[in-house]
PDB file of N, CA and C in Angstrom:
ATOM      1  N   UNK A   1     122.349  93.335 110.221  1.00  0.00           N
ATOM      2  CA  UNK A   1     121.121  92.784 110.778  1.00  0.00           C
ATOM      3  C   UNK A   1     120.448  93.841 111.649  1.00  0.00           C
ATOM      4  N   UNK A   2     119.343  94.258 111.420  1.00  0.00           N
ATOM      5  CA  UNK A   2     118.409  95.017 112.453  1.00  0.00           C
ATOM      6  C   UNK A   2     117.557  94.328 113.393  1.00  0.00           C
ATOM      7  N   UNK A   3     117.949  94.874 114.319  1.00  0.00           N
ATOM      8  CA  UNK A   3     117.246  94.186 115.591  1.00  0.00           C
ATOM      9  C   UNK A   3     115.843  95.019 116.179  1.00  0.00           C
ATOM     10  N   UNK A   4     114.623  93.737 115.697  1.00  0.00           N
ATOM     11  CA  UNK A   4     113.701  94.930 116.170  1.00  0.00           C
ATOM     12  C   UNK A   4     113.301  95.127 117.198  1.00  0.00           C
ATOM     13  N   UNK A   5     112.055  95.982 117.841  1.00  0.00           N
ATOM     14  CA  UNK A   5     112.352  96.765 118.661  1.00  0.00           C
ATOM     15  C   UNK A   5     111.131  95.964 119.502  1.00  0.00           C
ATOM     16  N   UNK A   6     110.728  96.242 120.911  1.00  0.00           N
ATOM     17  CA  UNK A   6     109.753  95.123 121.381  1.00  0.00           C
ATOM     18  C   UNK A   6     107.857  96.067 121.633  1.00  0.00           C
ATOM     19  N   UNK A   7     107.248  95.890 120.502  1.00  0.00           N
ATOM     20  CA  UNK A   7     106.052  96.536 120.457  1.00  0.00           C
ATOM     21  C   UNK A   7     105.149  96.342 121.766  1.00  0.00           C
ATOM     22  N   UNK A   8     104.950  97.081 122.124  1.00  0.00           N
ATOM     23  CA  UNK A   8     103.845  97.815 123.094  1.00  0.00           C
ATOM     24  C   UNK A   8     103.437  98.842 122.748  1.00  0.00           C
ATOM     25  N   UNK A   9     102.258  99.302 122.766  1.00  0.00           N
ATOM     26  CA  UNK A   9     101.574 100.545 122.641  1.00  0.00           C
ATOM     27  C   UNK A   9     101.664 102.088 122.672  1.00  0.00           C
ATOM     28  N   UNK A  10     102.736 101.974 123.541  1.00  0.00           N
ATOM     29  CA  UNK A  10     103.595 103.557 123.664  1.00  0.00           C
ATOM     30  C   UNK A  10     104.688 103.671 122.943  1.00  0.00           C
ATOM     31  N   UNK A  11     105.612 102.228 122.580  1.00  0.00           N
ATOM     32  CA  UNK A  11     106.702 102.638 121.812  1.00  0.00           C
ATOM     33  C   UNK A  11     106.042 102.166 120.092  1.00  0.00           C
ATOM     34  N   UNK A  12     104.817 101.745 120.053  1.00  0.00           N
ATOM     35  CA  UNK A  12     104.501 101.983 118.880  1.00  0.00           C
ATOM     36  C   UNK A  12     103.507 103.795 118.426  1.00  0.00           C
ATOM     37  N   UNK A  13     103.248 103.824 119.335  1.00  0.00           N
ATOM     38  CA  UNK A  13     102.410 105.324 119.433  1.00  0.00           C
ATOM     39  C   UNK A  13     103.889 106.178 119.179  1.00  0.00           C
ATOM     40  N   UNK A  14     105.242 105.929 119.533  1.00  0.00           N
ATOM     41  CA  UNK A  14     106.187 106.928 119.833  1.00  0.00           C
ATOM     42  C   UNK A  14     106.580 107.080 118.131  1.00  0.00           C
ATOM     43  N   UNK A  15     106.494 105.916 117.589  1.00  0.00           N
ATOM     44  CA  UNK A  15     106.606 105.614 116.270  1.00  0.00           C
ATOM     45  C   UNK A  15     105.996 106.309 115.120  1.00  0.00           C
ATOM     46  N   UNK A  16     104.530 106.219 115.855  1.00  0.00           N
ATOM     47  CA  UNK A  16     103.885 106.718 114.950  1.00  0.00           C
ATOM     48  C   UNK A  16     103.906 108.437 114.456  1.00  0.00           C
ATOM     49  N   UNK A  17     104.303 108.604 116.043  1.00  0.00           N
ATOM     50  CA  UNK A  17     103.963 110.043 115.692  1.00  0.00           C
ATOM     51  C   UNK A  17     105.580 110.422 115.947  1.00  0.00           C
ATOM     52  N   UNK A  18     106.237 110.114 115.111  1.00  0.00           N
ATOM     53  CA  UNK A  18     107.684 110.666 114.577  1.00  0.00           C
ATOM     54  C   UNK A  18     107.983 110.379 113.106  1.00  0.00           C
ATOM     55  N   UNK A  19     106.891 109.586 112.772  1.00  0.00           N
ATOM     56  CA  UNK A  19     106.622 109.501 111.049  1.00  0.00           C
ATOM     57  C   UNK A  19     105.937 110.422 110.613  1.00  0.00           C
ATOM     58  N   UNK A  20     105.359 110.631 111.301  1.00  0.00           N
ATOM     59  CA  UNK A  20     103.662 111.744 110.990  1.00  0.00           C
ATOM     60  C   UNK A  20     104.451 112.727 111.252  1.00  0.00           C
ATOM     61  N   UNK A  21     105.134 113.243 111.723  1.00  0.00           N
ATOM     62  CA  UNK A  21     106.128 114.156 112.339  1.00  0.00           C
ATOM     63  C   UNK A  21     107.002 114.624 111.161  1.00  0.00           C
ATOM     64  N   UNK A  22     107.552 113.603 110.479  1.00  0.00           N
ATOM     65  CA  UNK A  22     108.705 114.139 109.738  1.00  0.00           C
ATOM     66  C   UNK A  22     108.420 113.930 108.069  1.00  0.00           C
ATOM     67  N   UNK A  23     107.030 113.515 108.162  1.00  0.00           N
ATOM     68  CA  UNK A  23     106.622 113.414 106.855  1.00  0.00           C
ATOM     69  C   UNK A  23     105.090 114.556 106.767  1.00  0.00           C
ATOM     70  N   UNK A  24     105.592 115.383 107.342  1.00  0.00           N
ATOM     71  CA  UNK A  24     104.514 116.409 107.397  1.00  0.00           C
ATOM     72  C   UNK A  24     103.023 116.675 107.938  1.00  0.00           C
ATOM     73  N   UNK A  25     102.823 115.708 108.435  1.00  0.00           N
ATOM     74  CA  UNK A  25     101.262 115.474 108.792  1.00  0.00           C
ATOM     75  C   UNK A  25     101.117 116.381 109.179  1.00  0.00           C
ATOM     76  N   UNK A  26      99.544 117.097 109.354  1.00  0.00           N
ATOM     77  CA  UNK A  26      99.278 118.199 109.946  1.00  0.00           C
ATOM     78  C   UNK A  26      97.856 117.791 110.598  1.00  0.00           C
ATOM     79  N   UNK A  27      97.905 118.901 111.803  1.00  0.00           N
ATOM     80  CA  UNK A  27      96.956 118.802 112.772  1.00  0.00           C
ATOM     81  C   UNK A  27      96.682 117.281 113.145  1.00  0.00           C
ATOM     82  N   UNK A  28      97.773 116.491 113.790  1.00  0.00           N
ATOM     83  CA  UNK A  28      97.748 115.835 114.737  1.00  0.00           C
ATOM     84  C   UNK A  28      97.215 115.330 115.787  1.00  0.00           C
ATOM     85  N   UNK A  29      95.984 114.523 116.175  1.00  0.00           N
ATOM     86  CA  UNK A  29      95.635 114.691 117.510  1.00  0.00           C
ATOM     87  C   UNK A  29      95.779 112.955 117.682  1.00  0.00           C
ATOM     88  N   UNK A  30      96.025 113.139 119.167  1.00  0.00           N
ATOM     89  CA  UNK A  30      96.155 111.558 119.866  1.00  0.00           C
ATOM     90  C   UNK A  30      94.865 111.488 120.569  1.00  0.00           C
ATOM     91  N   UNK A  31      94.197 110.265 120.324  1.00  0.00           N
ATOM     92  CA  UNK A  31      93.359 109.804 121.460  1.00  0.00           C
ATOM     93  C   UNK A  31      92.941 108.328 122.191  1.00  0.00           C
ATOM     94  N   UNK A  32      93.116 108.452 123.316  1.00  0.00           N
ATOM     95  CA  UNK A  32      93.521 107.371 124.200  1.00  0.00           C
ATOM     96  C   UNK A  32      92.088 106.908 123.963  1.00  0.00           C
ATOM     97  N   UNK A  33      92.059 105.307 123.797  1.00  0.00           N
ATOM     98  CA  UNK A  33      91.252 104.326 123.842  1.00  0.00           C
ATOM     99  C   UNK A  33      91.288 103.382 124.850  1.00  0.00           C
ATOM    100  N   UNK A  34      92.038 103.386 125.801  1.00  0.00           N
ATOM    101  CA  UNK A  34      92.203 102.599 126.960  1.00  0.00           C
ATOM    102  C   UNK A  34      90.863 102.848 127.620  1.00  0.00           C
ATOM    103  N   UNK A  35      90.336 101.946 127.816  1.00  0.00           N
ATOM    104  CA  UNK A  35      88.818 101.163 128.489  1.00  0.00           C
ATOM    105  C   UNK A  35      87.682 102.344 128.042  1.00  0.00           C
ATOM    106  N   UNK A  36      87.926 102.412 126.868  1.00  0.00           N
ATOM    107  CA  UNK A  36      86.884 103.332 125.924  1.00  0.00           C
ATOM    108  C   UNK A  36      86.620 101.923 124.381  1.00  0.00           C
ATOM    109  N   UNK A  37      87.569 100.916 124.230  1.00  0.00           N
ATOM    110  CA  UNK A  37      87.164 100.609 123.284  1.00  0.00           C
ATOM    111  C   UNK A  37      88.523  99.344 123.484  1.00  0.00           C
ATOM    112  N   UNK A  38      88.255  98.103 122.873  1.00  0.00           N
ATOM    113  CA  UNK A  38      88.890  96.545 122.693  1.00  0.00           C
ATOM    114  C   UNK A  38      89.708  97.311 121.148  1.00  0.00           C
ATOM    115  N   UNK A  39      89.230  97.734 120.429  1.00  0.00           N
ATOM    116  CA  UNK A  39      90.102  97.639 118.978  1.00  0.00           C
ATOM    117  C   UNK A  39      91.336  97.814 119.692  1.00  0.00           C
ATOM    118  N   UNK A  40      91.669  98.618 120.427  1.00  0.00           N
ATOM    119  CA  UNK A  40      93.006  99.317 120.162  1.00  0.00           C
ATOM    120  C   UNK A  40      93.203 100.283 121.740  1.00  0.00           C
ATOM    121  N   UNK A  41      94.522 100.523 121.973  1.00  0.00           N
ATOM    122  CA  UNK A  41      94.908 101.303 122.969  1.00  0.00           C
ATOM    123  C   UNK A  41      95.099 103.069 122.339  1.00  0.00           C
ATOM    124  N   UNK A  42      95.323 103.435 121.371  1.00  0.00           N
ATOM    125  CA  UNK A  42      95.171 104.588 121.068  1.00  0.00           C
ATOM    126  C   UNK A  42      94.439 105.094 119.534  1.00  0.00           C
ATOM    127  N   UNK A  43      94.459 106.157 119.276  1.00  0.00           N
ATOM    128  CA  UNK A  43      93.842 106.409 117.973  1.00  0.00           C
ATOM    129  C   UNK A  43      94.684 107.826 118.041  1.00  0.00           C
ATOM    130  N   UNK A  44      95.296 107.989 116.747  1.00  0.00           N
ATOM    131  CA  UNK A  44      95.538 109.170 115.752  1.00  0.00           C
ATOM    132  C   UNK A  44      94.801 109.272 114.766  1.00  0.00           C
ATOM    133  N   UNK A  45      94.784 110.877 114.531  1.00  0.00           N
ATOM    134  CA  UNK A  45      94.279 111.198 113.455  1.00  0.00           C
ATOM    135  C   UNK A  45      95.127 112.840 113.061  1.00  0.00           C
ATOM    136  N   UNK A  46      95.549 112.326 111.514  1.00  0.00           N
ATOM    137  CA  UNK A  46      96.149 113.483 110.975  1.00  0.00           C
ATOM    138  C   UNK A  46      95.534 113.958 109.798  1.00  0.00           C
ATOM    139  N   UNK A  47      95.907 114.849 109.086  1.00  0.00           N
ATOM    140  CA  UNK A  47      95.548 115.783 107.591  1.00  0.00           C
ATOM    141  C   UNK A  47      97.309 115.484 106.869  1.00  0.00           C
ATOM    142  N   UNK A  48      96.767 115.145 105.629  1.00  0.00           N
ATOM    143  CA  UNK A  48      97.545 115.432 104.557  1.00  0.00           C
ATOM    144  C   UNK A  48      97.056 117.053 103.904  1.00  0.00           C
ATOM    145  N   UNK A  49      97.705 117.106 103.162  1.00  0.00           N
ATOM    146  CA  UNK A  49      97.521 118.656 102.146  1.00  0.00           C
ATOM    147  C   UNK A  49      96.628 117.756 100.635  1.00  0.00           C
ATOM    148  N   UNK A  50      96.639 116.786 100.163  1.00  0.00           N
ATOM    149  CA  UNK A  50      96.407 116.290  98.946  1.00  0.00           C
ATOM    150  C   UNK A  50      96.601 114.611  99.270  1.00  0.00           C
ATOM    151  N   UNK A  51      95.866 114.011  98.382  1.00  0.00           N
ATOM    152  CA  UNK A  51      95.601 112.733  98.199  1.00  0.00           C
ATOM    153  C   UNK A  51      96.563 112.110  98.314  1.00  0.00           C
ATOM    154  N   UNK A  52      97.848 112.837  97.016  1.00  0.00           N
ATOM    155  CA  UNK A  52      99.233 112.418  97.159  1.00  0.00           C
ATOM    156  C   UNK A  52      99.937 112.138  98.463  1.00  0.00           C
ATOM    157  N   UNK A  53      99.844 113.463  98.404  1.00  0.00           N
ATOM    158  CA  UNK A  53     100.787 113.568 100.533  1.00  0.00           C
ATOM    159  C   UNK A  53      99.908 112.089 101.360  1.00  0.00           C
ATOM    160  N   UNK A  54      98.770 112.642 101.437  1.00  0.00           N
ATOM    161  CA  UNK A  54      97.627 111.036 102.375  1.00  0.00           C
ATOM    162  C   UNK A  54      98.219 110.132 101.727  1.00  0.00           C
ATOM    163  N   UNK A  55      98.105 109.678 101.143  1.00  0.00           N
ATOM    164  CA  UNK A  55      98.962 108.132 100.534  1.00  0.00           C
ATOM    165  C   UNK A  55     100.600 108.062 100.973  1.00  0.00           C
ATOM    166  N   UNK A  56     101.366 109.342 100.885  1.00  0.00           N
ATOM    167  CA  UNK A  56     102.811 109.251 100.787  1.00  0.00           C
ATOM    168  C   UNK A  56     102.941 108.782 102.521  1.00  0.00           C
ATOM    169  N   UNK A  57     102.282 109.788 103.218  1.00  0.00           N
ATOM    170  CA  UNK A  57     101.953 110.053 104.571  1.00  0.00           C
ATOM    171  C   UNK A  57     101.878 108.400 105.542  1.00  0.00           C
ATOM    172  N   UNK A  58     100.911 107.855 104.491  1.00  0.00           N
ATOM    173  CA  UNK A  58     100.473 106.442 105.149  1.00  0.00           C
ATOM    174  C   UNK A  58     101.336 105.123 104.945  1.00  0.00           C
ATOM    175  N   UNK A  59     101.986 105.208 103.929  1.00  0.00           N
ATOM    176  CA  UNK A  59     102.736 104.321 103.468  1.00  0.00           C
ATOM    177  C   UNK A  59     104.193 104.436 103.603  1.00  0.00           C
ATOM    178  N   UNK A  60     104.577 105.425 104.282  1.00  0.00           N
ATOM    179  CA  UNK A  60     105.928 105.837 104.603  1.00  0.00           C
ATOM    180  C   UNK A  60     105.382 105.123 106.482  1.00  0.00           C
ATOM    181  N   UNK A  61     104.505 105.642 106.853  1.00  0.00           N
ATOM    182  CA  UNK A  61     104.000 104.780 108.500  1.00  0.00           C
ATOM    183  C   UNK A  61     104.263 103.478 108.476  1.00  0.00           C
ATOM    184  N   UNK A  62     103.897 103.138 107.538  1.00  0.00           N
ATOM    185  CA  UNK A  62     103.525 101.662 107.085  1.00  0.00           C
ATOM    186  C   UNK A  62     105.350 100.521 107.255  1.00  0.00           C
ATOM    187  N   UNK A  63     105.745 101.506 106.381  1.00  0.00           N
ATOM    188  CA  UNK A  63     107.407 100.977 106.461  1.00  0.00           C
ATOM    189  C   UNK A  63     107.903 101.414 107.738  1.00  0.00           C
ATOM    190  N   UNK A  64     107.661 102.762 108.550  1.00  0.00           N
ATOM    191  CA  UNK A  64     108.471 102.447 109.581  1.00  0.00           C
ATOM    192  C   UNK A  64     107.976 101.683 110.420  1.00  0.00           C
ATOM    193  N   UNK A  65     106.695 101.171 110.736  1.00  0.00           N
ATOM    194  CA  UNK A  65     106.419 100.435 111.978  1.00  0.00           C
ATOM    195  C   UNK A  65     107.203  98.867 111.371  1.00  0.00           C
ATOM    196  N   UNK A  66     106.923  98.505 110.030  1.00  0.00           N
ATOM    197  CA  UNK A  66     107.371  97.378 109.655  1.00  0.00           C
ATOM    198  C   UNK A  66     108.741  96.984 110.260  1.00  0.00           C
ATOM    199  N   UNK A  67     109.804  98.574 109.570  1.00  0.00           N
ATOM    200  CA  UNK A  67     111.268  98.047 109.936  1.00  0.00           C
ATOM    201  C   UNK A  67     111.421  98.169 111.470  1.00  0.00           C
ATOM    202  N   UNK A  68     110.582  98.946 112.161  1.00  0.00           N
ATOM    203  CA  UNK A  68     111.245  99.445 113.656  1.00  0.00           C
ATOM    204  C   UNK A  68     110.432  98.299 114.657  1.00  0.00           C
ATOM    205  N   UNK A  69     109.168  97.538 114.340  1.00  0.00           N
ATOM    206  CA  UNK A  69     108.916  96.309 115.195  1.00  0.00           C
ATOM    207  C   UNK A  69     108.530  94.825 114.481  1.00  0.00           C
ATOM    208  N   UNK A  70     108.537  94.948 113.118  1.00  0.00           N
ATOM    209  CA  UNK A  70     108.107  93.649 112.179  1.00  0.00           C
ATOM    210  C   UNK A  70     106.425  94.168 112.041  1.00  0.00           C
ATOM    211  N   UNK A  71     106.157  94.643 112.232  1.00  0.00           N
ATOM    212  CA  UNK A  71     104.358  94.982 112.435  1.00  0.00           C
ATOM    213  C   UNK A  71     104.262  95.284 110.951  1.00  0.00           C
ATOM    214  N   UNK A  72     102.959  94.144 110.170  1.00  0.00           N
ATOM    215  CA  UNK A  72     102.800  94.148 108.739  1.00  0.00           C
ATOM    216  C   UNK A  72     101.377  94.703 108.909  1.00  0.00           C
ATOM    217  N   UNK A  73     101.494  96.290 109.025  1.00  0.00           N
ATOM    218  CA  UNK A  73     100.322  97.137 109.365  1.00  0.00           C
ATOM    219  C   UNK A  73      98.892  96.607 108.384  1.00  0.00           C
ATOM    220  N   UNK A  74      97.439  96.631 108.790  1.00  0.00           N
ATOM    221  CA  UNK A  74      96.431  96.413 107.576  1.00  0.00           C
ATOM    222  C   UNK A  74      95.974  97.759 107.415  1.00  0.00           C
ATOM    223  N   UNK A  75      96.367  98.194 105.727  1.00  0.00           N
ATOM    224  CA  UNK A  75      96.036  99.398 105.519  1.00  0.00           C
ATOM    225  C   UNK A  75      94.598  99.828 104.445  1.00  0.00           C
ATOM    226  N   UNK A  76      93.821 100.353 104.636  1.00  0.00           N
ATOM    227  CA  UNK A  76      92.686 100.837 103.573  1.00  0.00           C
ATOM    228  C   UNK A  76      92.528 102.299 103.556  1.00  0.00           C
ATOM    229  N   UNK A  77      92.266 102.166 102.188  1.00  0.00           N
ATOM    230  CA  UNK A  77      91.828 103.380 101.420  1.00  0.00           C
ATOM    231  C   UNK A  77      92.714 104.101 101.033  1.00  0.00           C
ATOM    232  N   UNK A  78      94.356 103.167 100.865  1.00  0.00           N
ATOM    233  CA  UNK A  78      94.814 103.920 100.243  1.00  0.00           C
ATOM    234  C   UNK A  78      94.720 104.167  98.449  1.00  0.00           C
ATOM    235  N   UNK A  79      94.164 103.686  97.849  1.00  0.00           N
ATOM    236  CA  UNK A  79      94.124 103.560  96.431  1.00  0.00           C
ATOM    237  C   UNK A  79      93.650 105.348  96.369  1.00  0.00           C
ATOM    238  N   UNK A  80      92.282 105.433  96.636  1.00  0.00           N
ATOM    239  CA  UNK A  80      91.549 107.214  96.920  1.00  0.00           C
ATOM    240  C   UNK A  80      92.618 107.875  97.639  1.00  0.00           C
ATOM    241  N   UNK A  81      92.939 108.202  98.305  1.00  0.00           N
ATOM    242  CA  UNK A  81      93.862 108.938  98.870  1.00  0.00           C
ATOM    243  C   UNK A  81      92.972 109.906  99.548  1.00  0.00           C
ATOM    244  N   UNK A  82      92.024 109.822 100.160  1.00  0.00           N
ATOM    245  CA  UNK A  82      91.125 110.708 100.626  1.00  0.00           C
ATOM    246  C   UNK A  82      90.970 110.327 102.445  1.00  0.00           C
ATOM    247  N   UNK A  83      91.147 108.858 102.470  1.00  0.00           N
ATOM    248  CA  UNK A  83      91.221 108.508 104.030  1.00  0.00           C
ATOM    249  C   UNK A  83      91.708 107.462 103.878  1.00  0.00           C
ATOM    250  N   UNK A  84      93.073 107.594 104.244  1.00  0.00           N
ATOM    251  CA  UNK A  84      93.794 106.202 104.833  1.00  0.00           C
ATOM    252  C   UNK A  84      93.499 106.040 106.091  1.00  0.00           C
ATOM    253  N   UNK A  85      93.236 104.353 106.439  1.00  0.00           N
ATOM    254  CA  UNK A  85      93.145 104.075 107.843  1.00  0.00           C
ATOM    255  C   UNK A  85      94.126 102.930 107.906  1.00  0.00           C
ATOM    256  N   UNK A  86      95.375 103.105 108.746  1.00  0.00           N
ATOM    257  CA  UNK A  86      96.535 102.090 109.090  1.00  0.00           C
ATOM    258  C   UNK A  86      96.496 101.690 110.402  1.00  0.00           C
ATOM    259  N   UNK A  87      96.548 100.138 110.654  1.00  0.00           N
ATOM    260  CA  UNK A  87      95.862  99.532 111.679  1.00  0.00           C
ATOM    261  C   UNK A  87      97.268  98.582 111.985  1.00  0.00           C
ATOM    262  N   UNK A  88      97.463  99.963 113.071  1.00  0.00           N
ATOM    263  CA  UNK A  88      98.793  98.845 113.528  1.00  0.00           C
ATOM    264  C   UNK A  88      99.546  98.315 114.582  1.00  0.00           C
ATOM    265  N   UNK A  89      98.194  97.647 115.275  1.00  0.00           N
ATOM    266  CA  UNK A  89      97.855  96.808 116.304  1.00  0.00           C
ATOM    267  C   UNK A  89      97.428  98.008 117.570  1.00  0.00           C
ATOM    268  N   UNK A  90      97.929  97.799 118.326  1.00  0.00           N
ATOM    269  CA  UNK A  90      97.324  98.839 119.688  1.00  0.00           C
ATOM    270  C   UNK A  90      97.111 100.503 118.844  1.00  0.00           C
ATOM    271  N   UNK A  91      97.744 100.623 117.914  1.00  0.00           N
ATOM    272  CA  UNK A  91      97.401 101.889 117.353  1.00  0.00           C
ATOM    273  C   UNK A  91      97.004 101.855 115.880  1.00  0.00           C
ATOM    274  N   UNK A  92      95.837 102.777 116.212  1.00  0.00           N
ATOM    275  CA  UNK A  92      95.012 102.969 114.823  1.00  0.00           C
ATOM    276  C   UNK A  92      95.572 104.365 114.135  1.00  0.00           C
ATOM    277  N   UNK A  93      95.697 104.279 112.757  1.00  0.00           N
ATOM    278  CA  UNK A  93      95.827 105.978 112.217  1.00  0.00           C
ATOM    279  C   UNK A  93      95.214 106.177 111.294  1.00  0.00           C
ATOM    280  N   UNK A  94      94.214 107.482 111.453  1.00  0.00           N
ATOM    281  CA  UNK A  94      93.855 107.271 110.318  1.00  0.00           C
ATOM    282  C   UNK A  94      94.252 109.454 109.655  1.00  0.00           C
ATOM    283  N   UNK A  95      94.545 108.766 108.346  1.00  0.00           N
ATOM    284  CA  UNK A  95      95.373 109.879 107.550  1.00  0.00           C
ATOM    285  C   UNK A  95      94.287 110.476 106.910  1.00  0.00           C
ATOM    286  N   UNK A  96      93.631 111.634 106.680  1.00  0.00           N
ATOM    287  CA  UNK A  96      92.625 112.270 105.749  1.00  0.00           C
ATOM    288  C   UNK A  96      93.201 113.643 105.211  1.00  0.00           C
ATOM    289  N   UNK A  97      92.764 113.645 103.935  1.00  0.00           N
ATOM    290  CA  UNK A  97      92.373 115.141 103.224  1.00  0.00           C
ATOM    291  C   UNK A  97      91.867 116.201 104.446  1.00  0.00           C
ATOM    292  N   UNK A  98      91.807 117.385 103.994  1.00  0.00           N
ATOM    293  CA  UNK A  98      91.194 117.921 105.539  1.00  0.00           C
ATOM    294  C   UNK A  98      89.616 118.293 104.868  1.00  0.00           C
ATOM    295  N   UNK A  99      89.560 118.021 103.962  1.00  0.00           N
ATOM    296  CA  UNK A  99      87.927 118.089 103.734  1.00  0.00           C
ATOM    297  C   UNK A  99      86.980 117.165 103.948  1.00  0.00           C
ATOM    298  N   UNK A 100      87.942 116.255 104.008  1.00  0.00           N
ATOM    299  CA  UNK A 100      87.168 114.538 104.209  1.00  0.00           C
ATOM    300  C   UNK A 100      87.007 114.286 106.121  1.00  0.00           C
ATOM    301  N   UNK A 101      87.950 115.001 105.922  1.00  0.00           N
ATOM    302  CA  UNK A 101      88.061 114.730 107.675  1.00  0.00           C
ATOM    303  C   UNK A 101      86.833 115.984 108.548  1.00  0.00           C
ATOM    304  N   UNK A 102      86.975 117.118 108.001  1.00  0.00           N
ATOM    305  CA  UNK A 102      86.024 117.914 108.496  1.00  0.00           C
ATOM    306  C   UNK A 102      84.675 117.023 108.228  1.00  0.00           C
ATOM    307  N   UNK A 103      83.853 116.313 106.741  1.00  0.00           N
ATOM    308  CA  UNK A 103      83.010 116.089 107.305  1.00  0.00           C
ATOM    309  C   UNK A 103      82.723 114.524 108.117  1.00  0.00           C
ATOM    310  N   UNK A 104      83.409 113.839 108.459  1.00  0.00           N
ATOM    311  CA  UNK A 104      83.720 112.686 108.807  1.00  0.00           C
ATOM    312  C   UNK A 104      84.077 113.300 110.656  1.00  0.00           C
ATOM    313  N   UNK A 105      84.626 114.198 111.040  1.00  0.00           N
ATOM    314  CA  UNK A 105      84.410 114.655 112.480  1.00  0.00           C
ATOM    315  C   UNK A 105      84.867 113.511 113.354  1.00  0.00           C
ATOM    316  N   UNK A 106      85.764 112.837 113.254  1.00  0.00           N
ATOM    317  CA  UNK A 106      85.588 111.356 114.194  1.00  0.00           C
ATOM    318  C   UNK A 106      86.435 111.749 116.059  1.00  0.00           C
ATOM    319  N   UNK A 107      87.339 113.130 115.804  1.00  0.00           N
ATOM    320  CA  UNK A 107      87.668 113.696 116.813  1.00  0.00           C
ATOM    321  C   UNK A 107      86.650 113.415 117.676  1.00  0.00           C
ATOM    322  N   UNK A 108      85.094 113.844 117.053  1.00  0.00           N
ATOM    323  CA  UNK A 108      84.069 114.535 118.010  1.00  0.00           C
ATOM    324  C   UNK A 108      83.506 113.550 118.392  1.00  0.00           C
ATOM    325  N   UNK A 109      83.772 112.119 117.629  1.00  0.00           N
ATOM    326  CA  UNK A 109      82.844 110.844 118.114  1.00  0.00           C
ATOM    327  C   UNK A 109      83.643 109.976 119.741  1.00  0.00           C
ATOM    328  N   UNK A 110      84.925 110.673 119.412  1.00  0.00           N
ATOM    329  CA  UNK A 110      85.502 110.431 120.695  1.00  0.00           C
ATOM    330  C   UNK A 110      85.770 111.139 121.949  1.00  0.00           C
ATOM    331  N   UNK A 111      84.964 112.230 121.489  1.00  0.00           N
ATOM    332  CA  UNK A 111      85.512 113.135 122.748  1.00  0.00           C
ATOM    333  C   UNK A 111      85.162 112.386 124.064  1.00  0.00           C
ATOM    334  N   UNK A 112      85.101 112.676 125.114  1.00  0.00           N
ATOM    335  CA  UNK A 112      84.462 112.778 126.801  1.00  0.00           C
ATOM    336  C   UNK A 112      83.024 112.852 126.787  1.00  0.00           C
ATOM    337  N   UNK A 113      81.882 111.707 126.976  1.00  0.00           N
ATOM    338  CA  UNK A 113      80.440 111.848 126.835  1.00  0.00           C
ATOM    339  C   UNK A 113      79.711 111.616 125.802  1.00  0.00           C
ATOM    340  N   UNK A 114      80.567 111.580 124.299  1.00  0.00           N
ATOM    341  CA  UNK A 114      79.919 111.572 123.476  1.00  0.00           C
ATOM    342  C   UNK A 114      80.523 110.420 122.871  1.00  0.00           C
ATOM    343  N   UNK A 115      79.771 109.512 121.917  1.00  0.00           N
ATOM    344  CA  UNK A 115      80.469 108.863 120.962  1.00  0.00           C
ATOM    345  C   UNK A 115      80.548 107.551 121.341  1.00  0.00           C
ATOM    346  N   UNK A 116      80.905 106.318 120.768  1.00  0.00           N
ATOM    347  CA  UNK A 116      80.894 105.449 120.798  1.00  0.00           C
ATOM    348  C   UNK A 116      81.356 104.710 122.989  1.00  0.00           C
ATOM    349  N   UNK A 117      82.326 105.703 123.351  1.00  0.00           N
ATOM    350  CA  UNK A 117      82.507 105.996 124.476  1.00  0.00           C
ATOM    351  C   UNK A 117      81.419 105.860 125.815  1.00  0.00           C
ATOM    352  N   UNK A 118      80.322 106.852 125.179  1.00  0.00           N
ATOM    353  CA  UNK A 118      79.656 107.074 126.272  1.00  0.00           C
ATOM    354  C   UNK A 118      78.585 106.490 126.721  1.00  0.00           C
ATOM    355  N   UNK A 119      78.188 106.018 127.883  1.00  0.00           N
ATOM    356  CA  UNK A 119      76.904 105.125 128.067  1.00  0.00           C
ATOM    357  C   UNK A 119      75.935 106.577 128.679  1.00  0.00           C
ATOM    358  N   UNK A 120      75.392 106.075 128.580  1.00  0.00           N
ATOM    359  CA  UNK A 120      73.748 107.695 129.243  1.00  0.00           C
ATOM    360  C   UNK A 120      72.677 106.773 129.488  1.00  0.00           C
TER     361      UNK A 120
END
């Protein structure tokens, strides 16, 4: 019997990025959504190498948050393999090609001042 584990936001963030970790993800970045935004307490965003890897990448996440807190992640876009986005509860991930992601830029929609974030 596995006993799961008790989800909060940091030990699901710890999750996330030890899947992304050991299933190759590349260029990694975390960004905190705490009183920047209601969806969610954090946001990742990684690069696969190929559509394949983005799909393998997202759906290997998918099973560990399942087995390590019961969390039945909602996942899209994996069929394309071009941008997975896995939504799994306080943390969002979203997995891209790095061509899709260069023009999609969503790093930059969150930075400090800019982006959905900022009031002016």
């Amino acid at each position: 019997m596995t006993t799961l584990k008790t989800a909060n936001s940091e030990s699901i963030m710890a999750a996330v990025l030890k899947s992304l970790d050991e299933n190759k993800a590349e260029e990694i970045v975390q960004i905190s959504l705490a009183g920047k935004s209601s969806m969610a307490d954090h946001m990742v965003i990684a690069s696969g190498r190929s559509t394949r890897q983005v799909t393998s990448i997202a759906e290997k996440l998918v099973d560990a948050i399942k087995q390590e807190f019961g969390i039945v992640s909602k996942v899209e876009g994996r069929t394309t393999g071009d941008w997975v986005l896995v939504d799994a509860g306080d943390v969002i991930v979203h997995v891209f090609r790095p061509e899709v992601r260069e023009f999609y830029q969503l790093e930059k929609m969150w930075q400090p001042g800019m982006g959905p974030a900022s009031e002016e």
